[in-house]
Protein backbone atom coordinates (compact mmCIF):
# COMPACT_ATOMS: atom_id res chain seq x y z
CA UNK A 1 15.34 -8.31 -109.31
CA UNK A 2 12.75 -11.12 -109.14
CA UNK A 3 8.95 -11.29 -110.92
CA UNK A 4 7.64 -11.17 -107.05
CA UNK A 5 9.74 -8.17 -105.66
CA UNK A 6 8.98 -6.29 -109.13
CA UNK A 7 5.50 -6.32 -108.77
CA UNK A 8 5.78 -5.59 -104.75
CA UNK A 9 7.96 -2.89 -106.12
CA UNK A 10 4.91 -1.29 -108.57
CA UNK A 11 2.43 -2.06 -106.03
CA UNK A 12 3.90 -0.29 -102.97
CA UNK A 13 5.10 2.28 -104.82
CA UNK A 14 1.86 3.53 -106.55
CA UNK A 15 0.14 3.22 -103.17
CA UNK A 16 2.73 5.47 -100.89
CA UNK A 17 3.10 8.04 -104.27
CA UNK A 18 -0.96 8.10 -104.29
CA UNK A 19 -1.41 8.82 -100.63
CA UNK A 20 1.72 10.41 -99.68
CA UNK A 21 0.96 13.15 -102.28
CA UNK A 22 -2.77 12.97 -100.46
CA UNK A 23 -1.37 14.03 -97.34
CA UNK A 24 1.24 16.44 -98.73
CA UNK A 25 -1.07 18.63 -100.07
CA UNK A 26 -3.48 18.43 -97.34
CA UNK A 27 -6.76 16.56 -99.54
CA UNK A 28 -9.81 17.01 -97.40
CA UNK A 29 -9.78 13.58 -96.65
CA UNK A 30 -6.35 13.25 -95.57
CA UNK A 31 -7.37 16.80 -93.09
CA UNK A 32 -10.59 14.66 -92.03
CA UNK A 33 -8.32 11.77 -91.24
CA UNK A 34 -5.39 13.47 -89.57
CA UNK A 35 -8.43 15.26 -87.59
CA UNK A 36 -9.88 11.92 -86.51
CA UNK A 37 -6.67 10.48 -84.63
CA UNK A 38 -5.53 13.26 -83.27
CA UNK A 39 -2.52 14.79 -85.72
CA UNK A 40 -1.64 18.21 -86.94
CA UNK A 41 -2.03 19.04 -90.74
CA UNK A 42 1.82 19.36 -90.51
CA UNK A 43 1.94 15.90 -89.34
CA UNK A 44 0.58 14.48 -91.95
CA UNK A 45 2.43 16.60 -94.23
CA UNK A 46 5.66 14.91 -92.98
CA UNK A 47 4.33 11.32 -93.23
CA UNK A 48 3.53 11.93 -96.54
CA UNK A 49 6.68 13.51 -97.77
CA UNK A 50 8.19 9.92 -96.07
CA UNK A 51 5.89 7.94 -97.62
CA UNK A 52 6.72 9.87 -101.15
CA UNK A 53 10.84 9.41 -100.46
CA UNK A 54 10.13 5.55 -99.56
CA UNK A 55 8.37 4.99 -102.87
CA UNK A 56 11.12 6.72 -104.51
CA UNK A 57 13.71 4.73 -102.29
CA UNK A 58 11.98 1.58 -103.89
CA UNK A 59 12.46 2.63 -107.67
CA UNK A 60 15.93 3.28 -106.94
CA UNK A 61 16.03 -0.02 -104.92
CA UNK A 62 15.94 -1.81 -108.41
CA UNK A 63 18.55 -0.45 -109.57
CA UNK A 64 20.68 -0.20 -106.09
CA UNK A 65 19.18 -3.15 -103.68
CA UNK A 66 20.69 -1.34 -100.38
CA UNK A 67 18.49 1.68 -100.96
CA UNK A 68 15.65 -0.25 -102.18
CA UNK A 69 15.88 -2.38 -98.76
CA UNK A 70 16.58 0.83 -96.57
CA UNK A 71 12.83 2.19 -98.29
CA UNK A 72 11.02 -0.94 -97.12
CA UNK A 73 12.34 -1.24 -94.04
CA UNK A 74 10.85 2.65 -93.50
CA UNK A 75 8.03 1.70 -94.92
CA UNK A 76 7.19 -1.42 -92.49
CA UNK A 77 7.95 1.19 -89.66
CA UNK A 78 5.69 3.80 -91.36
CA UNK A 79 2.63 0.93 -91.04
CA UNK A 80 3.63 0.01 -87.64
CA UNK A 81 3.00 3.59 -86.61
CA UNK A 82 -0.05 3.53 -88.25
CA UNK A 83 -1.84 0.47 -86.94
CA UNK A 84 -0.58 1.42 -83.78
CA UNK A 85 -2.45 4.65 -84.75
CA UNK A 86 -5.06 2.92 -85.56
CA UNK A 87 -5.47 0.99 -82.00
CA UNK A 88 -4.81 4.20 -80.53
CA UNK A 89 -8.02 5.65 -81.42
CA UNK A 90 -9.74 2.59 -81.57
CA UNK A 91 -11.21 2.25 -85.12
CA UNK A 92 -12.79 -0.88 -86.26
CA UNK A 93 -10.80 -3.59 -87.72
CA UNK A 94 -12.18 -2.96 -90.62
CA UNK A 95 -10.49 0.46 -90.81
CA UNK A 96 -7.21 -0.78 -89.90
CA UNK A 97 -7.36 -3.49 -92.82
CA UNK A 98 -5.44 -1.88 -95.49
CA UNK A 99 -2.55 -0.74 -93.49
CA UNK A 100 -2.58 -4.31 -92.24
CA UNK A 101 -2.37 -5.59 -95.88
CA UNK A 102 0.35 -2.51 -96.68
CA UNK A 103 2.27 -3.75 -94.05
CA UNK A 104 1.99 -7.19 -95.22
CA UNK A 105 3.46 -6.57 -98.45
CA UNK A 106 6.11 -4.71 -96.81
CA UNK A 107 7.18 -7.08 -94.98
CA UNK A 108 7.31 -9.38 -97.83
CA UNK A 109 9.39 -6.69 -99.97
CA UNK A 110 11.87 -6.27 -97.46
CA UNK A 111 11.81 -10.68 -96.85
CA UNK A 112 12.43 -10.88 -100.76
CA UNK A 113 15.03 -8.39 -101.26
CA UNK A 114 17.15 -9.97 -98.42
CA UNK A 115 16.73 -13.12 -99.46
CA UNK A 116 15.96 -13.67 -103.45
CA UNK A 117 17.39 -10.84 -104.93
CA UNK A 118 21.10 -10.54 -102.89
């Protein structure tokens, strides 16, 4: 596994841990947010226990590349779904930014591990 997908690998995988266990035991903030666009509790209970097994499929993914691709590829749909979330209830870019930026290095996990690390 390269330097680049190593650190993508850290990076992703503190942030979907962090806010994954956010929404999995239903913070205040991740109620407030589910709230604001529209989504059951539940909901966002089940996005975070996805976004919990896709950091998990990551750590695995550097020890088995197929799983750690199958994670990021999850993981770039999990962003899709929320900037298109996002433009659903029409926040401000501003709003939208980091899943923009999660995507981004999603994207560019799943672009390394196809290409630099087969």
């Amino acid at each position: 596994m390269s330097i680049p997908t190593t650190a993508l690998t850290v990076v992703l995988t503190a942030e979907f841990t962090i806010f994954g266990i956010l929404k999995l035991t239903a913070a205040k903030q991740m109620r407030d947010r589910a709230a604001h666009v529209g989504m059951s509790v539940m909901t966002y209970r089940l996005i975070g226990a996805l976004e919990v097994v896709g950091a998990a499929g990551l750590v695995i993914g550097t020890v088995w590349s197929p799983v750690g691709l199958a994670a990021g590829i999850g993981l770039v749909l999990l962003m899709v779904g929320a900037i298109t979330t996002h433009l659903r209830v029409h926040d401000k870019l501003v709003e939208a930014v980091p899943a923009i930026m999660t995507l981004v290095l999603a994207i560019s996990y799943v672009a390394l591990v196809l290409t630099v690390d087969r």
